[in-house]
Every structure is written in structure tokens, then in C-alpha cells.
PDB file of N, CA and C in Angstrom:
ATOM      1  N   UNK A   1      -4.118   4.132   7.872  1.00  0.00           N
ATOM      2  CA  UNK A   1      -4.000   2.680   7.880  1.00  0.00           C
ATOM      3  C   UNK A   1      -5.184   2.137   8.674  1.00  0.00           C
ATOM      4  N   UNK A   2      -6.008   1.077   8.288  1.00  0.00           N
ATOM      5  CA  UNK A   2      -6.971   0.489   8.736  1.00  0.00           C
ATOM      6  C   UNK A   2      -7.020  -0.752   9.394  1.00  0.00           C
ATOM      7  N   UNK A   3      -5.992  -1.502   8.704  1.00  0.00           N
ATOM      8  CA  UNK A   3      -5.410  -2.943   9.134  1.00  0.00           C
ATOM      9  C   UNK A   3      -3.977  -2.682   9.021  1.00  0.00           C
ATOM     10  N   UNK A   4      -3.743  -3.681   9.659  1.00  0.00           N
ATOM     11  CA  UNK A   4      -1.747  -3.861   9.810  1.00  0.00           C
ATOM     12  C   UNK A   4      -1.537  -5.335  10.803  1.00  0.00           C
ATOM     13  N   UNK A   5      -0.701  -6.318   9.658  1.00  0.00           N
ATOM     14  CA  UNK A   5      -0.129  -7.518  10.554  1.00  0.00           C
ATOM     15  C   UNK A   5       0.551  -7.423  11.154  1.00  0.00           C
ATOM     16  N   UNK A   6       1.601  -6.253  11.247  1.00  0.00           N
ATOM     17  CA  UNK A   6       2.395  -5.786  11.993  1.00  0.00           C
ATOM     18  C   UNK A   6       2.262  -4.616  12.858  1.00  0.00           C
ATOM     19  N   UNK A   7       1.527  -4.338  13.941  1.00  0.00           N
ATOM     20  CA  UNK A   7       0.970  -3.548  14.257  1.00  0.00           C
ATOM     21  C   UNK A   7       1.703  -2.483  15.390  1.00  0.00           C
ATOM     22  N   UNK A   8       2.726  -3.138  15.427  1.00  0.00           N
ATOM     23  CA  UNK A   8       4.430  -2.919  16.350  1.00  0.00           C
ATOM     24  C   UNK A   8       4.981  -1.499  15.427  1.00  0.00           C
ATOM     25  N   UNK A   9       5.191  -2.600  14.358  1.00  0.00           N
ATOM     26  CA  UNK A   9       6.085  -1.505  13.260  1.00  0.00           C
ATOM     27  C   UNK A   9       4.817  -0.491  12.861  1.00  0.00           C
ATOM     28  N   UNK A  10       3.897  -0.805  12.407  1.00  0.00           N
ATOM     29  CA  UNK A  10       3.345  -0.336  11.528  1.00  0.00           C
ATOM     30  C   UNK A  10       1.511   0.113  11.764  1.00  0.00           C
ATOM     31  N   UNK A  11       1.014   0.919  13.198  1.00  0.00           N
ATOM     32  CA  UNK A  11      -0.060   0.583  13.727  1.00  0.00           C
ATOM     33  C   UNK A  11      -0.991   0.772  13.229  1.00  0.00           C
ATOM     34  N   UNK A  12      -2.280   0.458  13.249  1.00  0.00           N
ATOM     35  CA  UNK A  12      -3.577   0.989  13.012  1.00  0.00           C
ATOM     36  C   UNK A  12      -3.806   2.326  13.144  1.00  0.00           C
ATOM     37  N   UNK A  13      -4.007   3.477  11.700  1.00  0.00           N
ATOM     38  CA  UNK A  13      -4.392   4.394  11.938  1.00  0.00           C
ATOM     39  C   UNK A  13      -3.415   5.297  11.469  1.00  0.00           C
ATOM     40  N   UNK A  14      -1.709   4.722  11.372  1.00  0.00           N
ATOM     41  CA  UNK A  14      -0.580   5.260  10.849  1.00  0.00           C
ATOM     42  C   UNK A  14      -0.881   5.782   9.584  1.00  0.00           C
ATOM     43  N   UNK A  15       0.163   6.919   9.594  1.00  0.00           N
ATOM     44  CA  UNK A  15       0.267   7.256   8.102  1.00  0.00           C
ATOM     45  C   UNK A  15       1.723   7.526   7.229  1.00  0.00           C
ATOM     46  N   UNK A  16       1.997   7.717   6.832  1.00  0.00           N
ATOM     47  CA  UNK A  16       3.192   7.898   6.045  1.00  0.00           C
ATOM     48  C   UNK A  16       3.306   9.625   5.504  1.00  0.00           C
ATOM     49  N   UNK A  17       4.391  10.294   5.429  1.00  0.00           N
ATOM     50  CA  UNK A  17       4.116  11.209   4.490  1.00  0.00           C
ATOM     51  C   UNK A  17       4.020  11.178   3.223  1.00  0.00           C
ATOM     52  N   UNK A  18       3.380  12.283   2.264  1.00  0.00           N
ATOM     53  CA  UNK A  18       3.351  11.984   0.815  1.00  0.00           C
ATOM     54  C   UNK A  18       4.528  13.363   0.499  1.00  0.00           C
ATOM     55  N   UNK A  19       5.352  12.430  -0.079  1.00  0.00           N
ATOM     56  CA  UNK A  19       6.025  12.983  -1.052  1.00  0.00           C
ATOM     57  C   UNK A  19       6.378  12.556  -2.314  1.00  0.00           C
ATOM     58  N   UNK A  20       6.753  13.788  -2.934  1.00  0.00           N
ATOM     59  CA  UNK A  20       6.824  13.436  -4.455  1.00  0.00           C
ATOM     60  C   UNK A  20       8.160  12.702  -4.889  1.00  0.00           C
ATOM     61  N   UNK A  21       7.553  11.605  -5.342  1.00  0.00           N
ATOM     62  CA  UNK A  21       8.241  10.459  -5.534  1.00  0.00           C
ATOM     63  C   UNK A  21       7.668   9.469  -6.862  1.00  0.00           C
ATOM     64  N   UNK A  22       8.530   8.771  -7.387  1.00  0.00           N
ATOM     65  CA  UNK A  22       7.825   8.014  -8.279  1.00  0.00           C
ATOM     66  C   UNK A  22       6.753   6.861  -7.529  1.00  0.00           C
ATOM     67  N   UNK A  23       6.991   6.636  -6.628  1.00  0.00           N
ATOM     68  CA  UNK A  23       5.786   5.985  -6.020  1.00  0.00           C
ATOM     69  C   UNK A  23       4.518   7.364  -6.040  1.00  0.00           C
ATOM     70  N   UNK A  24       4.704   8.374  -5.293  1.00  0.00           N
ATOM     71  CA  UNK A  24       3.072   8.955  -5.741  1.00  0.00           C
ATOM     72  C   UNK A  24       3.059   9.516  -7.273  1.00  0.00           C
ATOM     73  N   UNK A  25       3.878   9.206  -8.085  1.00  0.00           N
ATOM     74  CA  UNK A  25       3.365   9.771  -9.739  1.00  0.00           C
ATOM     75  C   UNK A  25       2.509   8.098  -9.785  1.00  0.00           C
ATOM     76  N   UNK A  26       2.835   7.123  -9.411  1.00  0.00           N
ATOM     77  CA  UNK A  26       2.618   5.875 -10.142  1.00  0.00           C
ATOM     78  C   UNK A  26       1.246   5.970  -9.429  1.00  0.00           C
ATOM     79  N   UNK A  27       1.278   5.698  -7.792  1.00  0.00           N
ATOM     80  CA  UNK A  27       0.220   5.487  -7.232  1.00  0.00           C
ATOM     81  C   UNK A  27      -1.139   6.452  -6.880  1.00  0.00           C
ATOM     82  N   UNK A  28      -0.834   7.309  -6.499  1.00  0.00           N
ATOM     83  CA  UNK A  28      -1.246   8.627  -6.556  1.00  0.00           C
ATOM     84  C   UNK A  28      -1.898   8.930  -7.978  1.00  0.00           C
ATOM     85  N   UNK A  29      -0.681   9.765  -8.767  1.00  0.00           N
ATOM     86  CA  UNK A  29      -1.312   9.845 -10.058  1.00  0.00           C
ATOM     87  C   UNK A  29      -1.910   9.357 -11.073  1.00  0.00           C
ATOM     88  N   UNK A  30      -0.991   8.760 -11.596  1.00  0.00           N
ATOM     89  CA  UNK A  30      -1.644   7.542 -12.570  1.00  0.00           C
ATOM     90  C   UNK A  30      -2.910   6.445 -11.755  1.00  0.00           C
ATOM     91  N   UNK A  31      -2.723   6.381 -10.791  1.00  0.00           N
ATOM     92  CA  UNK A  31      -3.459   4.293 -10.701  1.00  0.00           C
ATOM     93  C   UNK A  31      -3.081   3.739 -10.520  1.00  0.00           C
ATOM     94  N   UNK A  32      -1.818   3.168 -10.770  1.00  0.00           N
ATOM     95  CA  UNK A  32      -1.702   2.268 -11.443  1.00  0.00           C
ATOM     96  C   UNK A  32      -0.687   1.449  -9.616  1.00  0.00           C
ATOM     97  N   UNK A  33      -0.649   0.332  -9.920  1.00  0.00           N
ATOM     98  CA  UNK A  33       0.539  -0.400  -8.741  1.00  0.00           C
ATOM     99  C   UNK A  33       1.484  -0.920  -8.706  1.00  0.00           C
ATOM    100  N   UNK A  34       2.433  -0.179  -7.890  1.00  0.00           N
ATOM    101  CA  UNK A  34       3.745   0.209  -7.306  1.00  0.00           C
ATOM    102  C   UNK A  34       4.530  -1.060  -7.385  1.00  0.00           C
ATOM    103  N   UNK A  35       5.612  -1.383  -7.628  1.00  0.00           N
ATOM    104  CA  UNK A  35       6.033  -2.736  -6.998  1.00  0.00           C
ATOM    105  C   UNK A  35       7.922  -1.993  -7.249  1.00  0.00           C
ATOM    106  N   UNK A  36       8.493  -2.621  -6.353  1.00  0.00           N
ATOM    107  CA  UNK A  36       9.843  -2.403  -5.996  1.00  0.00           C
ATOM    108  C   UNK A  36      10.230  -3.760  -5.508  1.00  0.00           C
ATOM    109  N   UNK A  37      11.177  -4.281  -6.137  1.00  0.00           N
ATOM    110  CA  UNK A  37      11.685  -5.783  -5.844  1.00  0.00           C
ATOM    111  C   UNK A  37      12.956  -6.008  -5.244  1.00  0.00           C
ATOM    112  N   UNK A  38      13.293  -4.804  -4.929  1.00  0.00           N
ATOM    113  CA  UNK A  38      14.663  -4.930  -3.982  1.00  0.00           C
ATOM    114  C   UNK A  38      15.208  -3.680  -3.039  1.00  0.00           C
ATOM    115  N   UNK A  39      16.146  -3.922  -1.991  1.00  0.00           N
ATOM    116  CA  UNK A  39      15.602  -2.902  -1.197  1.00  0.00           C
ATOM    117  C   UNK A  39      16.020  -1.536  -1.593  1.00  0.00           C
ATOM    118  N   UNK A  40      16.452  -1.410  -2.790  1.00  0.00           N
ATOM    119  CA  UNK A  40      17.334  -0.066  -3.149  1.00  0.00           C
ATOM    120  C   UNK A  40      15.988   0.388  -3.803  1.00  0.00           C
ATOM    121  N   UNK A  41      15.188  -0.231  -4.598  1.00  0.00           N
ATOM    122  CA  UNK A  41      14.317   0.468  -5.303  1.00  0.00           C
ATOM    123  C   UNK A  41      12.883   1.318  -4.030  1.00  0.00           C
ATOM    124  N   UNK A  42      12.836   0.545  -2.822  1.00  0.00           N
ATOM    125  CA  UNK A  42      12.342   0.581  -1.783  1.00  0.00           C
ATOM    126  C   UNK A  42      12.584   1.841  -1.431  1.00  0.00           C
ATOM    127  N   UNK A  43      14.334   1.929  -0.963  1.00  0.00           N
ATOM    128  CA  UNK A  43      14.786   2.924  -0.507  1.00  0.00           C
ATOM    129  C   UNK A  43      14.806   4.256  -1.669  1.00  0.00           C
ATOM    130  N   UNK A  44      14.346   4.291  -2.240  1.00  0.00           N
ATOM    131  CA  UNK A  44      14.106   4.994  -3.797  1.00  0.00           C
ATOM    132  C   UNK A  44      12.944   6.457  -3.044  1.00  0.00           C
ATOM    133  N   UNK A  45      12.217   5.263  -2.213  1.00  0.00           N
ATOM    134  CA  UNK A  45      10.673   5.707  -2.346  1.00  0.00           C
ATOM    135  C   UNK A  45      10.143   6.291  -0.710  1.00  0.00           C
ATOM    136  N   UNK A  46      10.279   5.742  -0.342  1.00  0.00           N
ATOM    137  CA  UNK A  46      10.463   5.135   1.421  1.00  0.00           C
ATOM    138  C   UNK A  46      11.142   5.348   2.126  1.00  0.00           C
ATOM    139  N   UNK A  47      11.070   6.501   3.145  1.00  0.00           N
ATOM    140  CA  UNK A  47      12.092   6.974   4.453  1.00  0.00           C
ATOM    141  C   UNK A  47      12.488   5.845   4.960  1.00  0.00           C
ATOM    142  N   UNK A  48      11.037   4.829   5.300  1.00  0.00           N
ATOM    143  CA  UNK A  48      11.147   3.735   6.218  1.00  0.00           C
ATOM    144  C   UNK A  48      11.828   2.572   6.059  1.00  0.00           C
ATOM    145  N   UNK A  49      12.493   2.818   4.856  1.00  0.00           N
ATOM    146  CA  UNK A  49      13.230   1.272   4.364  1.00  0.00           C
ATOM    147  C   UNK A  49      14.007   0.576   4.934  1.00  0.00           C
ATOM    148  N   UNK A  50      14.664   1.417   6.110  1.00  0.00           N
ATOM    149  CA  UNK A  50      15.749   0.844   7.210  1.00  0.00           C
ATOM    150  C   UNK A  50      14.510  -0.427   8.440  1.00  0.00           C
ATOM    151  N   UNK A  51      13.585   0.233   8.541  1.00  0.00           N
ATOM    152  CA  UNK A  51      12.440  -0.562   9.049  1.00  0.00           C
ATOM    153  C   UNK A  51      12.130  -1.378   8.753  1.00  0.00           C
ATOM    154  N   UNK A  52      11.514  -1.285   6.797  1.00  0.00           N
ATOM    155  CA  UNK A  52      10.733  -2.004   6.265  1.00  0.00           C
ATOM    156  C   UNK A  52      12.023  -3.600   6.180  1.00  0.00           C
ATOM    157  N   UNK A  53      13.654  -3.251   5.841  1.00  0.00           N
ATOM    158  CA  UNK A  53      14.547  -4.459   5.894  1.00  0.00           C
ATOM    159  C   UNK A  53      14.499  -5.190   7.198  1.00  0.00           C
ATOM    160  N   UNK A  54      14.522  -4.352   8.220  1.00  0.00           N
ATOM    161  CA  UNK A  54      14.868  -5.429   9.433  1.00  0.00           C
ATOM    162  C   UNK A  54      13.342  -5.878  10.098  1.00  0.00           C
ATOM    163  N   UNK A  55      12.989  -5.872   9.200  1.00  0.00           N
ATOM    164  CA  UNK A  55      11.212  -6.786   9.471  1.00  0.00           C
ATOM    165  C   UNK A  55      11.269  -8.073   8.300  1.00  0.00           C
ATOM    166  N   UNK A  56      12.245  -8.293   7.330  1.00  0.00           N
ATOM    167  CA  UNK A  56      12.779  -9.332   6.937  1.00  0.00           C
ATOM    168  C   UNK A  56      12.364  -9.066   5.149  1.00  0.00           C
ATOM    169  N   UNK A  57      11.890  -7.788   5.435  1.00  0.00           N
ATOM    170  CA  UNK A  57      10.963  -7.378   3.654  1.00  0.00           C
ATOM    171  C   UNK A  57      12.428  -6.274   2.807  1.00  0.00           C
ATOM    172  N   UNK A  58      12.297  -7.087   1.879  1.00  0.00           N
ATOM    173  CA  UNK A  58      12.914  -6.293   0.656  1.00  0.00           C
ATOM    174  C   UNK A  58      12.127  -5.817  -0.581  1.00  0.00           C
ATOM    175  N   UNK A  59      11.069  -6.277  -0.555  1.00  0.00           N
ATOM    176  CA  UNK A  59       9.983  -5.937  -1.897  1.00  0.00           C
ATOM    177  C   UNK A  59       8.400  -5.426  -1.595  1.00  0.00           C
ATOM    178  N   UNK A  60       8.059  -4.589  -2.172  1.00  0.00           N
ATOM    179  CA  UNK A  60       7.020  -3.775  -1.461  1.00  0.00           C
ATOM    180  C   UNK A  60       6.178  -4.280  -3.084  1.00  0.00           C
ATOM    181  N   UNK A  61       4.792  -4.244  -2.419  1.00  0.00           N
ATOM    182  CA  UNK A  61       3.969  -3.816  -3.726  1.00  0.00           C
ATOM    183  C   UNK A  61       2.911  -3.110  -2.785  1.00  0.00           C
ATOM    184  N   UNK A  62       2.353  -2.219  -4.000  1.00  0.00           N
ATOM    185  CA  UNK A  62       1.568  -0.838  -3.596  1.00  0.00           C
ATOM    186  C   UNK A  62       0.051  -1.083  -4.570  1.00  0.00           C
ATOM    187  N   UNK A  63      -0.898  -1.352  -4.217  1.00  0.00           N
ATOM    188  CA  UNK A  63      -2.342  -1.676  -5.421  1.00  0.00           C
ATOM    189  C   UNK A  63      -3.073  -0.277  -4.528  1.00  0.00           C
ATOM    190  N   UNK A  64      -3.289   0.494  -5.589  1.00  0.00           N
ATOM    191  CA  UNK A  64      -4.034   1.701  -5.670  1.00  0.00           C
ATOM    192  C   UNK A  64      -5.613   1.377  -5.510  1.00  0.00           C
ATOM    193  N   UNK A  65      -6.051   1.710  -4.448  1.00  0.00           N
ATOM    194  CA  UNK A  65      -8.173   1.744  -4.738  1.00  0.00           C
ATOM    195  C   UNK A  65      -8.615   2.785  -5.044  1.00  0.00           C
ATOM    196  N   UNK A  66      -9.474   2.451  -6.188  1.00  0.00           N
ATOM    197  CA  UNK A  66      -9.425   4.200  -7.202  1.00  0.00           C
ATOM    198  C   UNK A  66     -11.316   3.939  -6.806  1.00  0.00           C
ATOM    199  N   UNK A  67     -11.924   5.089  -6.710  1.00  0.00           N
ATOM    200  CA  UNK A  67     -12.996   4.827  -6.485  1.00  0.00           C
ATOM    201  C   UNK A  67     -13.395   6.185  -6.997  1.00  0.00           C
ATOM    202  N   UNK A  68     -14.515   6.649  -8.154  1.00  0.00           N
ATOM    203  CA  UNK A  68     -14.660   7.499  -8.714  1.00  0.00           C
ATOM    204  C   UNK A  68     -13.693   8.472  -9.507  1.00  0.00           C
ATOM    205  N   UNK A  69     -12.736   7.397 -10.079  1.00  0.00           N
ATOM    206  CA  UNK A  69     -11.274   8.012  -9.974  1.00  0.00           C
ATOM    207  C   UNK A  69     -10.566   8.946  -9.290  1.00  0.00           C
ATOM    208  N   UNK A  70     -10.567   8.545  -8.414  1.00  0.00           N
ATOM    209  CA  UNK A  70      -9.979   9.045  -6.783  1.00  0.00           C
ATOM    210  C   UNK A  70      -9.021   7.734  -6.415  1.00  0.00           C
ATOM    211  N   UNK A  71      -7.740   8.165  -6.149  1.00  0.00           N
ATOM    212  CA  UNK A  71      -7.510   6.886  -5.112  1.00  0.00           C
ATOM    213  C   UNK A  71      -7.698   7.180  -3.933  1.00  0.00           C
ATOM    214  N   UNK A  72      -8.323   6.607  -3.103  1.00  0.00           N
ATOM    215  CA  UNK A  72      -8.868   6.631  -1.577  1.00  0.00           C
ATOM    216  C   UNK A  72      -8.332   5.753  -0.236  1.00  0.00           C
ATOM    217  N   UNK A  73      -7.404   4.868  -1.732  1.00  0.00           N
ATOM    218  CA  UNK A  73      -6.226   4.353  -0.499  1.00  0.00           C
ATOM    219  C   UNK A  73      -5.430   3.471  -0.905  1.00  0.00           C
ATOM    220  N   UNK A  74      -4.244   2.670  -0.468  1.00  0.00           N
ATOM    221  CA  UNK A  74      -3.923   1.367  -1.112  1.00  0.00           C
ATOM    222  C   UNK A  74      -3.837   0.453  -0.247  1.00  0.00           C
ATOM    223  N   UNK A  75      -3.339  -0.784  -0.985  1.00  0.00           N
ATOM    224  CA  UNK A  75      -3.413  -2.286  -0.462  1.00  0.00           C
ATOM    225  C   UNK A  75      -2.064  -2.071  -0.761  1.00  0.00           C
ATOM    226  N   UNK A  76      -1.088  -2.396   0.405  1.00  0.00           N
ATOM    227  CA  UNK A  76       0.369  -2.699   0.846  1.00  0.00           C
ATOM    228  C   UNK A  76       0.462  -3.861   1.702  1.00  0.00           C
ATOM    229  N   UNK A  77       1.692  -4.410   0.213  1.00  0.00           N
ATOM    230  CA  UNK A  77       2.280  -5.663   0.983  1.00  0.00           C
ATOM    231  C   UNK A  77       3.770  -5.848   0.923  1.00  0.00           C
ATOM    232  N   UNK A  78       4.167  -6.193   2.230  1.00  0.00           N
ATOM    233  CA  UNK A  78       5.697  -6.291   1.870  1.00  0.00           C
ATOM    234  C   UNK A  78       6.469  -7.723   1.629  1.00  0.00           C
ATOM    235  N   UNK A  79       7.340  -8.034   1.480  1.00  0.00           N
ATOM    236  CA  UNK A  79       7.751  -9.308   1.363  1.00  0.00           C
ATOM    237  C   UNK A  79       9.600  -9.732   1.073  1.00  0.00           C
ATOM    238  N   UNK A  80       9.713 -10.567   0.584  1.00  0.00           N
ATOM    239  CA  UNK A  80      11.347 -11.149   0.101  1.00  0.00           C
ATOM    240  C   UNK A  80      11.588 -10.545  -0.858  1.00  0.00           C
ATOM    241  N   UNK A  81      12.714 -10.252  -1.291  1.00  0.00           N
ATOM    242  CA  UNK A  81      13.632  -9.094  -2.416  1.00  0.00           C
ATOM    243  C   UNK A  81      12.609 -10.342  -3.608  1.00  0.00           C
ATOM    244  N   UNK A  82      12.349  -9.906  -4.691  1.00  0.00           N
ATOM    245  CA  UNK A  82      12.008 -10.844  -5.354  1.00  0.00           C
ATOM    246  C   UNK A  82      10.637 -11.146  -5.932  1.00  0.00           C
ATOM    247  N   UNK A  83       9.741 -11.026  -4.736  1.00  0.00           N
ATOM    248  CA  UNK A  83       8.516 -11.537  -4.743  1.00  0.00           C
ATOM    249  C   UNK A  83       7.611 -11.357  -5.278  1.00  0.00           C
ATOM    250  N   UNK A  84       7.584 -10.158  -5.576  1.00  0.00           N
ATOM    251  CA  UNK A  84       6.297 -10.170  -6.692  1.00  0.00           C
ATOM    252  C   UNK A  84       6.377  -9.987  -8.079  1.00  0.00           C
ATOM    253  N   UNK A  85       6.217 -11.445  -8.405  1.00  0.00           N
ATOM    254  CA  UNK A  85       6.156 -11.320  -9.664  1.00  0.00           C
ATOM    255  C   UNK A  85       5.456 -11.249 -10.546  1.00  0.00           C
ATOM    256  N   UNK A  86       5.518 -10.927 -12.161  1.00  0.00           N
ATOM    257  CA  UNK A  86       4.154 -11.160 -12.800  1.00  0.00           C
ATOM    258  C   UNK A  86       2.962 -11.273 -12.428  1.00  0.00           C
ATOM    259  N   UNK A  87       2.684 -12.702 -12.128  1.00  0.00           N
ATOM    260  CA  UNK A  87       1.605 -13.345 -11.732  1.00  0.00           C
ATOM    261  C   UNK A  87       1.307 -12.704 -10.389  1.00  0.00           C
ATOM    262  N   UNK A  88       1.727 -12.650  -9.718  1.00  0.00           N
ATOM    263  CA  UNK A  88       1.301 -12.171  -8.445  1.00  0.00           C
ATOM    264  C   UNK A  88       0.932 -10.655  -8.497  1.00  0.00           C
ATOM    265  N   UNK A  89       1.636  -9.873  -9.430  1.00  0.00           N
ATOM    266  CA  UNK A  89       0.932  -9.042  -9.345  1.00  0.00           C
ATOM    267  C   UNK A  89      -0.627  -8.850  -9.941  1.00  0.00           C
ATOM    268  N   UNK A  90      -0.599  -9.130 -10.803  1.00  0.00           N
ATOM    269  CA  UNK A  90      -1.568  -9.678 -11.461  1.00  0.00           C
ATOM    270  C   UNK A  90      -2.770  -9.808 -10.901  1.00  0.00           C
ATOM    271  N   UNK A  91      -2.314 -11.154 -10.189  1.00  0.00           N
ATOM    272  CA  UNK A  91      -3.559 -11.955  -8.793  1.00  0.00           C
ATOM    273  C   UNK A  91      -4.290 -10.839  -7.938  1.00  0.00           C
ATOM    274  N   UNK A  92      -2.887  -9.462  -7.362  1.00  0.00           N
ATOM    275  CA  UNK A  92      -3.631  -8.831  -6.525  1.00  0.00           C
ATOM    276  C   UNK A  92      -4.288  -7.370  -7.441  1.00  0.00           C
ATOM    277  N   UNK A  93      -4.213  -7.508  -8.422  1.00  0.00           N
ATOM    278  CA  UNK A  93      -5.071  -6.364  -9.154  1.00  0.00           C
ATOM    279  C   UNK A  93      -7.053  -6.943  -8.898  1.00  0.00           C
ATOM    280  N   UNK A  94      -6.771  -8.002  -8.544  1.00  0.00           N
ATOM    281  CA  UNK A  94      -8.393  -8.480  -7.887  1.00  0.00           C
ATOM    282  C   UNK A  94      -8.755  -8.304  -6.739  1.00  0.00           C
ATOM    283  N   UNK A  95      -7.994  -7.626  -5.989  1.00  0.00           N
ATOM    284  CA  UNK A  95      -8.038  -6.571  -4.527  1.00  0.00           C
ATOM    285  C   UNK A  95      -8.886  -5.682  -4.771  1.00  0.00           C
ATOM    286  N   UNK A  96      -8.793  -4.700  -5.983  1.00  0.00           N
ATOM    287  CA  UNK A  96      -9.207  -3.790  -5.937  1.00  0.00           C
ATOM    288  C   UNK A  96     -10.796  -3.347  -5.523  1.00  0.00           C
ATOM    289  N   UNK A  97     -11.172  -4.275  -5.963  1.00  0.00           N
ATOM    290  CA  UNK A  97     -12.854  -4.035  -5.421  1.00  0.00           C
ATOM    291  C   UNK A  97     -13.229  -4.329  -3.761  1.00  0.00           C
ATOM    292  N   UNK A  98     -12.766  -5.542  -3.429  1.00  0.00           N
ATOM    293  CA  UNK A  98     -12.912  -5.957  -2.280  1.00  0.00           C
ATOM    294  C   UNK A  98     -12.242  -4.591  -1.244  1.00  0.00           C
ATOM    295  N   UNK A  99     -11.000  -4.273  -2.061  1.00  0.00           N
ATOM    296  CA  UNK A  99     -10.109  -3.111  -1.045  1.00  0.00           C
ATOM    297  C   UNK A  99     -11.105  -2.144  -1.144  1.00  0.00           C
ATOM    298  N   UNK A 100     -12.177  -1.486  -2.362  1.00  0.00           N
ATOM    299  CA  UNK A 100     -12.741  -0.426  -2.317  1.00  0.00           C
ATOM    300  C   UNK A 100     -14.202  -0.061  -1.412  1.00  0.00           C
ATOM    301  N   UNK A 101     -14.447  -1.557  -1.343  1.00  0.00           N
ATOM    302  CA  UNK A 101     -15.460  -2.173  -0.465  1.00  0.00           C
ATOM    303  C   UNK A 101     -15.627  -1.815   1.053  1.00  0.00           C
ATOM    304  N   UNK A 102     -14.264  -2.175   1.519  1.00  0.00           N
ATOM    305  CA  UNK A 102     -14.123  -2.197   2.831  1.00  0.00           C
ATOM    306  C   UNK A 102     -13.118  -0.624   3.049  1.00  0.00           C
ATOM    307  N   UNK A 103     -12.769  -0.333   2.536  1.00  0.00           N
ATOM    308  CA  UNK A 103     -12.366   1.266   2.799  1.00  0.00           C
ATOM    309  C   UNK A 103     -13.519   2.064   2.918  1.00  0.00           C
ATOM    310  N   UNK A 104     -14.802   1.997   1.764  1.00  0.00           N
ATOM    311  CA  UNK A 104     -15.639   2.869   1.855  1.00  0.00           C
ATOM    312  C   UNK A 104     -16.461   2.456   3.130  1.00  0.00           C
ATOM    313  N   UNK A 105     -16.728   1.454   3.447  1.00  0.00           N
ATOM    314  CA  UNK A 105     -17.438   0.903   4.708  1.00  0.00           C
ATOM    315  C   UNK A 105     -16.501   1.280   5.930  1.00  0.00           C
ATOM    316  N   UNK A 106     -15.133   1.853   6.248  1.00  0.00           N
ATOM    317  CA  UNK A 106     -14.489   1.893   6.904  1.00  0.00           C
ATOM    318  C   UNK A 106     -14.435   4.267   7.352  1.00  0.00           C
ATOM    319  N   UNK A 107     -14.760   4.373   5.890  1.00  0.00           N
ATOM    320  CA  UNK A 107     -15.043   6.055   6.135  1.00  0.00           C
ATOM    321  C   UNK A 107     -16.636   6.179   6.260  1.00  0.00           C
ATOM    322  N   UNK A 108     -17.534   4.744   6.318  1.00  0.00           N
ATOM    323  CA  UNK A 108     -18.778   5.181   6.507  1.00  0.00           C
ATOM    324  C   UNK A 108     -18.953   5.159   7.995  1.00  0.00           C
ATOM    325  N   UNK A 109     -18.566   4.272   8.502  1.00  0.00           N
ATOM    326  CA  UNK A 109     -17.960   4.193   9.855  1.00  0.00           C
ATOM    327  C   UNK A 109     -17.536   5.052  10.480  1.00  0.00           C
ATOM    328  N   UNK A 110     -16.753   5.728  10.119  1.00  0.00           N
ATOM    329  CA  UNK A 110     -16.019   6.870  10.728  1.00  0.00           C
ATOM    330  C   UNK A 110     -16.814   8.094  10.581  1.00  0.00           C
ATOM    331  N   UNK A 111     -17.677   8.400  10.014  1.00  0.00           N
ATOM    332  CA  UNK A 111     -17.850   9.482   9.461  1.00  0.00           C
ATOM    333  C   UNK A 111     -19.580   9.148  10.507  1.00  0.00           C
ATOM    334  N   UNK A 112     -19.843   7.959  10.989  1.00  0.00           N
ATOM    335  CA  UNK A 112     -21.427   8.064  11.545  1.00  0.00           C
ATOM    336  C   UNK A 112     -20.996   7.393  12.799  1.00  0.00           C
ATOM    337  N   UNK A 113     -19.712   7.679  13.427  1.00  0.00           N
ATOM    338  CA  UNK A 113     -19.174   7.275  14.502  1.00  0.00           C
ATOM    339  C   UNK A 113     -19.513   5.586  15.082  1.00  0.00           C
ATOM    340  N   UNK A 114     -19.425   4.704  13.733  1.00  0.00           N
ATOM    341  CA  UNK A 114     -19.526   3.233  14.199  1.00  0.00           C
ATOM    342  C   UNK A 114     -20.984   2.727  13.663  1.00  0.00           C
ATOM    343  N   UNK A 115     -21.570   3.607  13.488  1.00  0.00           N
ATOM    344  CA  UNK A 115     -23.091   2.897  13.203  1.00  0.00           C
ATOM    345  C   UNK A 115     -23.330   2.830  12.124  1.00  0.00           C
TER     346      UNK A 115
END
């Protein structure tokens, strides 16, 4: 994790485990992005779902940054049972570059210790 608004729950630098789940066939494998609109589909996917509810989020969406067809990371957002819809998902499939942008500038960083 590189950024986090919630940095309590969720800090800079965190990671999650990967397990096999239809979230990593979708995100992981395929590309493609995740969305779960209520908290059962959440809890489907997600140890953390007891967390992710009492932070006031029931709906997760997951946008994959594929970079040489690699995904190299995603853009996670959580929100109200509900929320992402159509359109919104949609809207944030225009993440993807900007997300691939600043990830790769973020392992160039890391990798030349800041410079």
C-alpha cells in the first residue's frame, strides 16, 4: 500500500494476503475490476470485512494496474452497500494510467532509495 485515507485501519505500506479467491481470479488473473456491493459479497473475498463494516463501508471496488500485462497493483475504494455503480465504475477504469504512473514512479523510488 502506498497511500491510505485511512491510515489507522489501513497503513502505508500494508498488505493483505493473496488468496485464492474470486477476487484474485478477477483481479489478479484476468484484469479486469472487482466490485462487491454488499457486505456478504465483501465477506466472500476479505478476512477484513468485520473492519472494512465498522469503518461505515459495505462496497469495495478493486481497479487492477496492468502494466506490461502484469498487474503491479490496484486502486481500492471502499464505500456504502450500493455504490458503485455502472457509471462509476466506468469513471474509475480512467485510473488506470494515472494509477500506473504513480506506482511505477513509486518502485522507481524505492528501488534508487528516493532519488
Amino acid at each position: 500500500r502506498i497511500y491510505s485515507n485511512m491510515p489507522a485501519a489501513y497503513p502505508v505500506s500494508g498488505t493483505k494476503p493473496a488468496n485464492e479467491t474470486d477476487w484474485s481470479r478477477v483481479v489478479m488473473g484476468e484484469g479486469r475490476t472487482f466490485v462487491a456491493n454488499d457486505i456478504d459479497g465483501i465477506a466472500e473475498v476479505f478476512s477484513d470485512h468485520e473492519l472494512i463494516r465498522s469503518l461505515g463501508c459495505e462496497s469495495v471496488m478493486n481497479v487492477p494496474v496492468v502494466v506490461a500485462g502484469r498487474v503491479i497493483g490496484t486502486i481500492n475504494c471502499l464505500d456504502a452497500a450500493g455504490h458503485y455503480t455502472p457509471d462509476r465504475i466506468e469513471a474509475a477504469e480512467a485510473l488506470k494510467l494515472p494509477g500506473a504512473v504513480c506506482l511505477l514512479l513509486q518502485q522507481r523510488q524505492s528501488a534508487t532509495g528516493g532519488q
